[in-house]
N, C-alpha and C. Protein backbone atom coordinates (compact mmCIF):
# COMPACT_ATOMS: atom_id res chain seq x y z
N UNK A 1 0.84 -1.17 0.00
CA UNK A 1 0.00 0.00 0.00
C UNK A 1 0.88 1.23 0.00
N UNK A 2 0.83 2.44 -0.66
CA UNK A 2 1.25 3.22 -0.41
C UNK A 2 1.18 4.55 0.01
N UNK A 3 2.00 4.79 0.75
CA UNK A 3 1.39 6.01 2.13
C UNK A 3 1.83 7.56 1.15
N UNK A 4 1.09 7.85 1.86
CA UNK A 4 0.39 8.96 1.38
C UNK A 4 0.84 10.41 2.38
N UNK A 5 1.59 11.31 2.24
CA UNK A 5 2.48 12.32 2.84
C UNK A 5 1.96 13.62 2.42
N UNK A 6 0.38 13.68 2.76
CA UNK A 6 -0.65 14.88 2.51
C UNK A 6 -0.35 15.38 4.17
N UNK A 7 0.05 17.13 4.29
CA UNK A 7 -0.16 17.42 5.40
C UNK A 7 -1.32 17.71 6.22
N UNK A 8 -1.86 17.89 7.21
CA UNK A 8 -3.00 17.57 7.77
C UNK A 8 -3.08 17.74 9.60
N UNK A 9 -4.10 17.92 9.93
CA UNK A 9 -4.44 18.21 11.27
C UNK A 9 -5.75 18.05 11.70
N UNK A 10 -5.82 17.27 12.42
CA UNK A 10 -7.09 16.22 12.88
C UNK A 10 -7.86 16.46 14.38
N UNK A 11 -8.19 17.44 14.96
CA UNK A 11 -9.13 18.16 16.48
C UNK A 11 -10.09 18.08 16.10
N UNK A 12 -11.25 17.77 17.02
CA UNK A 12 -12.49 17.81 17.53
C UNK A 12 -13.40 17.32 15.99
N UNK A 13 -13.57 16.53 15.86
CA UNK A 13 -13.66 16.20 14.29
C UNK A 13 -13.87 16.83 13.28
N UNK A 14 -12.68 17.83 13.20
CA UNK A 14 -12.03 18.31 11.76
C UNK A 14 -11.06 17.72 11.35
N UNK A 15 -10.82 18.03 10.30
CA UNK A 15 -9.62 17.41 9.47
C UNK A 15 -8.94 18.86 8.80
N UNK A 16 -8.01 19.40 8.43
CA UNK A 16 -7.64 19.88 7.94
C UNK A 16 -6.52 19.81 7.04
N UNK A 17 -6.60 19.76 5.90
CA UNK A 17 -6.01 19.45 4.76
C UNK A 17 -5.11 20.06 4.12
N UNK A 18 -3.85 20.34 3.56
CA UNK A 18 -3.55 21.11 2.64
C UNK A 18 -4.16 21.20 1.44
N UNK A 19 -4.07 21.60 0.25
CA UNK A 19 -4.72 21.36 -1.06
C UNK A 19 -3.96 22.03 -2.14
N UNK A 20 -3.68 21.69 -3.10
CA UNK A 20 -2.96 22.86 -4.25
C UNK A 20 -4.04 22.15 -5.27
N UNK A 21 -4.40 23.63 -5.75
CA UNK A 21 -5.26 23.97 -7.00
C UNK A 21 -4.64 24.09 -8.11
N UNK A 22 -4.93 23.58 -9.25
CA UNK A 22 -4.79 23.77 -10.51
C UNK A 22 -6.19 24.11 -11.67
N UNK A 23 -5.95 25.16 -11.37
CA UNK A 23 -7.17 25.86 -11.92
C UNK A 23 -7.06 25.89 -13.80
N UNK A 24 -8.30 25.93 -14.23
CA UNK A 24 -8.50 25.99 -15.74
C UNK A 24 -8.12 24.54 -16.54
N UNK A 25 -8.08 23.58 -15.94
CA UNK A 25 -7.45 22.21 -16.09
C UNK A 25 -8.53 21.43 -17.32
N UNK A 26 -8.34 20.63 -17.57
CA UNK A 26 -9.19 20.18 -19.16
C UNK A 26 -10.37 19.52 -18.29
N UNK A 27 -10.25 18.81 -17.48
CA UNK A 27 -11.71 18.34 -16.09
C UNK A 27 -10.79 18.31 -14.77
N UNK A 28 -12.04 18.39 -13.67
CA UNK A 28 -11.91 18.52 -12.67
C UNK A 28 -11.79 17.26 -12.22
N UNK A 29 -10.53 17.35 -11.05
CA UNK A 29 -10.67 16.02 -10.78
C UNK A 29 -9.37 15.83 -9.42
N UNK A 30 -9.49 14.65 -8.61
CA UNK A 30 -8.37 14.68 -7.41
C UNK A 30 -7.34 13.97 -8.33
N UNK A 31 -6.23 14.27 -8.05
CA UNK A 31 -4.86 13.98 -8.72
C UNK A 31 -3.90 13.47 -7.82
N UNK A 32 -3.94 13.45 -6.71
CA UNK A 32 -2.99 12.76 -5.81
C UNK A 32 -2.34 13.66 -4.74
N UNK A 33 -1.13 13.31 -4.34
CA UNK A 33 0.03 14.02 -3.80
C UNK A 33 0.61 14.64 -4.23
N UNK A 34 0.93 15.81 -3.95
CA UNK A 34 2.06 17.01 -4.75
C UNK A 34 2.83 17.45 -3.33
N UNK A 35 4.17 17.09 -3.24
CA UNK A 35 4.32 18.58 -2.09
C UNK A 35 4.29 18.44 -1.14
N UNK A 36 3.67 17.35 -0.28
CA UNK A 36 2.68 17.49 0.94
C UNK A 36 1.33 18.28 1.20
N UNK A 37 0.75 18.24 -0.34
CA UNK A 37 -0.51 18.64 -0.14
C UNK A 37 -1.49 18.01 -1.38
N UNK A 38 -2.79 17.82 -1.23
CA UNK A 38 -4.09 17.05 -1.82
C UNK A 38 -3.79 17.88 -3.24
N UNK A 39 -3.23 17.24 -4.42
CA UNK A 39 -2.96 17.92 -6.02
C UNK A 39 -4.76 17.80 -6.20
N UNK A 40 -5.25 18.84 -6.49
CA UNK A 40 -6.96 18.85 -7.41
C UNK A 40 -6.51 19.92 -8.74
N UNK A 41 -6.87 19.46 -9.52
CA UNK A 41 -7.53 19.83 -10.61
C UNK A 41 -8.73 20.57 -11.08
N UNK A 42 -8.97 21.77 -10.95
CA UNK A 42 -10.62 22.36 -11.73
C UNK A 42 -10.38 23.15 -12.91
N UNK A 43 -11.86 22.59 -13.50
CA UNK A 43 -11.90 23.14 -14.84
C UNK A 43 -12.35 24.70 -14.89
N UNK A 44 -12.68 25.23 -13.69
CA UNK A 44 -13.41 26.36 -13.60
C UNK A 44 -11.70 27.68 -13.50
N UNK A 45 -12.17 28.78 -13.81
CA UNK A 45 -10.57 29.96 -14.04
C UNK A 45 -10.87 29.96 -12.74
N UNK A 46 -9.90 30.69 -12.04
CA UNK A 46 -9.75 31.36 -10.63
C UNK A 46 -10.72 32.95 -10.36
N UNK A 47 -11.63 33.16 -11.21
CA UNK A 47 -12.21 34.50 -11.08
C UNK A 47 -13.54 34.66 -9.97
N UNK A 48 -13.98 34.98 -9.97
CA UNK A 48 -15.17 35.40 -8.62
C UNK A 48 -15.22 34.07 -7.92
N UNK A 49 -14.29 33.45 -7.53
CA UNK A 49 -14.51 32.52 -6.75
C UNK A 49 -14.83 30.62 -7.07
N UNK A 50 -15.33 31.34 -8.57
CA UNK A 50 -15.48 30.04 -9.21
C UNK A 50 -14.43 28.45 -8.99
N UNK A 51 -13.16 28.69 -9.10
CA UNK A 51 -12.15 27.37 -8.81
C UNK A 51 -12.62 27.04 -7.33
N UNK A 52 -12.77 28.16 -6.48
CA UNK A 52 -13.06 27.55 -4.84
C UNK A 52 -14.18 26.36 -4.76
N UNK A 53 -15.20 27.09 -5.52
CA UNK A 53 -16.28 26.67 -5.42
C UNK A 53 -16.64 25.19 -5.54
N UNK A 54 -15.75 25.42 -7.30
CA UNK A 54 -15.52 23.90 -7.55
C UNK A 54 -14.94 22.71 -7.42
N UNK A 55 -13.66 23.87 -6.14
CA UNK A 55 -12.70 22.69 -5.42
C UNK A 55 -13.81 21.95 -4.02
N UNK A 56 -14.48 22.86 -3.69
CA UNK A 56 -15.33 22.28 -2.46
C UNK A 56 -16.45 21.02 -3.17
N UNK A 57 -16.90 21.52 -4.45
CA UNK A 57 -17.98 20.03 -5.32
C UNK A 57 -17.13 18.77 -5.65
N UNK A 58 -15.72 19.46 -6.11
CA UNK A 58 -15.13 18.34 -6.36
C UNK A 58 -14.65 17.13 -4.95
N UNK A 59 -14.28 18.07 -4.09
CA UNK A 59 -13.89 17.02 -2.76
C UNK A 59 -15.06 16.62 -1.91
N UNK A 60 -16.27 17.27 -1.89
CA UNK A 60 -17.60 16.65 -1.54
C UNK A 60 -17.55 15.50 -1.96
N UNK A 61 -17.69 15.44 -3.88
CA UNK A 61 -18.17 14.29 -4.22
C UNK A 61 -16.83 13.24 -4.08
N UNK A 62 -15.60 13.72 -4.02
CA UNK A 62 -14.68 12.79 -3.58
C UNK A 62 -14.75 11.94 -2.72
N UNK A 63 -15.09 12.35 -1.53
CA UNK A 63 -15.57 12.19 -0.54
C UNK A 63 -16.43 11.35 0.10
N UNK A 64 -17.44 11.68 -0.87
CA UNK A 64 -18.79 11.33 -0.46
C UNK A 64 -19.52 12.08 0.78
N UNK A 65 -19.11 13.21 0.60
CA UNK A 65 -19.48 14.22 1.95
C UNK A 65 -20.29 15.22 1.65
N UNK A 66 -21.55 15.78 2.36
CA UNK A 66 -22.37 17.00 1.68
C UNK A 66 -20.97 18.17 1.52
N UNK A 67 -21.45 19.41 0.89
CA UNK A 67 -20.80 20.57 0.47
C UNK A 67 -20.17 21.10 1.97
N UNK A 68 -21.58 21.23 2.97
CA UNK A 68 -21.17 22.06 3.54
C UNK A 68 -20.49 21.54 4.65
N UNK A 69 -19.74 20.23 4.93
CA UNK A 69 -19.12 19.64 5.45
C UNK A 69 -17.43 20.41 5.44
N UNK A 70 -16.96 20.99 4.10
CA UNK A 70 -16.26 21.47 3.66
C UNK A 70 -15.96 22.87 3.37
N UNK A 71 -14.89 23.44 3.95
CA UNK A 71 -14.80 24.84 3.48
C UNK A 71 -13.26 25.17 3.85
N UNK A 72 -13.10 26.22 2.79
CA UNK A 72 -11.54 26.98 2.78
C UNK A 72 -11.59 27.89 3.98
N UNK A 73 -10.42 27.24 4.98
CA UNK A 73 -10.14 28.00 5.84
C UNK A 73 -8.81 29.19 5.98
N UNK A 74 -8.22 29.27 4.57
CA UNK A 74 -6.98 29.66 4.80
C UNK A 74 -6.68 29.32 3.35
N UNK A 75 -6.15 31.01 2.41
CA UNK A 75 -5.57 30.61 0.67
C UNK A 75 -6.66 30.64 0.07
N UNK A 76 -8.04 31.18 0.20
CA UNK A 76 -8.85 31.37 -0.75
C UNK A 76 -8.36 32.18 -2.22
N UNK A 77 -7.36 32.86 -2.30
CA UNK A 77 -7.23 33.49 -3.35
C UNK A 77 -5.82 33.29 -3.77
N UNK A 78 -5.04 31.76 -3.20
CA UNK A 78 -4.24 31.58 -3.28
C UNK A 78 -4.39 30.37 -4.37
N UNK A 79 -2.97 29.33 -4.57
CA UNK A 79 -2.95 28.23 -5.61
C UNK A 79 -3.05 27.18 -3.90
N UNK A 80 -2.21 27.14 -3.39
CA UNK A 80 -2.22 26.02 -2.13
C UNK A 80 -3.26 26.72 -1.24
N UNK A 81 -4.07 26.08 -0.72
CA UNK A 81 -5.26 26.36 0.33
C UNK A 81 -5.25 25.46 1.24
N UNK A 82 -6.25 25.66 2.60
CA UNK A 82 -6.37 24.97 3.26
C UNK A 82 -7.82 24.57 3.65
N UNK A 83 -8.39 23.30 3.51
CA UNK A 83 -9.71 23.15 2.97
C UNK A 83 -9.63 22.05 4.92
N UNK A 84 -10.97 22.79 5.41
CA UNK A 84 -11.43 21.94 6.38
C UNK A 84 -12.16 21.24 6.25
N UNK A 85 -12.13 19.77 6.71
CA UNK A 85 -13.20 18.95 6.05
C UNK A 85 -14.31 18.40 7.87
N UNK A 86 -15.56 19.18 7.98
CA UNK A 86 -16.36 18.44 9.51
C UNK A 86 -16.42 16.72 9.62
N UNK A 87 -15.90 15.98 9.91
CA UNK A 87 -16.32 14.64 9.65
C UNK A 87 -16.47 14.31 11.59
N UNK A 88 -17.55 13.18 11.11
CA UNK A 88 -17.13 11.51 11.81
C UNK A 88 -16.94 10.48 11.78
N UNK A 89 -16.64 9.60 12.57
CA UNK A 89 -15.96 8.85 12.86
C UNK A 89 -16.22 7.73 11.43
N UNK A 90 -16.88 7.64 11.17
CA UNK A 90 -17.43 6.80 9.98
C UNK A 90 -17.07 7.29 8.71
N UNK A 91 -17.24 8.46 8.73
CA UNK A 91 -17.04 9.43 7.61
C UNK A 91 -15.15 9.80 7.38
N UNK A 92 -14.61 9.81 8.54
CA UNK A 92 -13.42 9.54 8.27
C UNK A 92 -12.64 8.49 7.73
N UNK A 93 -13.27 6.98 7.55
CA UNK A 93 -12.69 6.10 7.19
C UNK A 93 -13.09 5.84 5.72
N UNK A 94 -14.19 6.42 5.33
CA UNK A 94 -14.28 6.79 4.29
C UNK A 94 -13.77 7.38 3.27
N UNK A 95 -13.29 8.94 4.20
CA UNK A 95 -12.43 9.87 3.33
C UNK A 95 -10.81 8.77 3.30
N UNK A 96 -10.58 8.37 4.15
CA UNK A 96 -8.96 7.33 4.08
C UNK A 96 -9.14 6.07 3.02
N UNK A 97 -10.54 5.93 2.83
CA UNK A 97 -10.49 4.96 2.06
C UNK A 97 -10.57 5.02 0.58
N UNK A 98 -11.11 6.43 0.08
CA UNK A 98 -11.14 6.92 -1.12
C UNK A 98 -9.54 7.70 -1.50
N UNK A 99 -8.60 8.08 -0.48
CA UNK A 99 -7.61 8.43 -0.77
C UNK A 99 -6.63 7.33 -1.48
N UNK A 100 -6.63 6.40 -0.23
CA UNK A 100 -6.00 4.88 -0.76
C UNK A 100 -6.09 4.42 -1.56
N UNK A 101 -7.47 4.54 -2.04
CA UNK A 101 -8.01 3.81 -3.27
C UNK A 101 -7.38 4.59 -4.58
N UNK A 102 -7.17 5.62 -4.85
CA UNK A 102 -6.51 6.32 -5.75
C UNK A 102 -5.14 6.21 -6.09
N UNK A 103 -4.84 6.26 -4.99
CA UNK A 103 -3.06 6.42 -4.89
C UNK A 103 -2.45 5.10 -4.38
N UNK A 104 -3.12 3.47 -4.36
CA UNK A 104 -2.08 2.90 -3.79
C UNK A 104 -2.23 1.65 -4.85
């Protein structure tokens, strides 16, 4: 299996994620590890907010987590962000299990 060196911080059931955006991309989509942070892909430009938006639909449905489970806490108008994800306990093994499943 292979491990996965996304940085991250895990209190009171949040998760907090790094993320680097690649905005204007041909589809949206999770791409792996970059860096020590979650590589995504959106097809949407970086203008009124649009790439945020679609980085939060894209890791919902990654996920399998509603929208508002998720939100940029830090780098909204940046390329690397920091995306908080509300989970529990169930819902966390989920999100570990869709990561794995990609990358190992």
């Amino acid at each position: 299996m292979k491990q996965l060196l996304i940085e991250y911080s895990l209190k009171n059931n949040r998760l907090d994620i790094r993320v680097q955006v690649v905005p204007r991309a041909s589809k949206s989509e999770v791409v792996g590890e970059h860096n020590g942070s979650l590589r995504v892909r959106v097809a949407a430009p970086p203008v009124d907010g649009a790439a945020n938006e679609e980085l939060i639909r894209v890791l919902a449905k990654k996920f399998e987590l509603p929208r508002r489970a998720l939100s940029i806490v830090r780098g909204e108008a940046s390329r690397i962000k920091h995306v908080r994800i509300e989970i529990g306990t169930r819902d966390l093994k989920t999100l570990l299990r869709s990561l794995v499943a990609d990358n190992g």
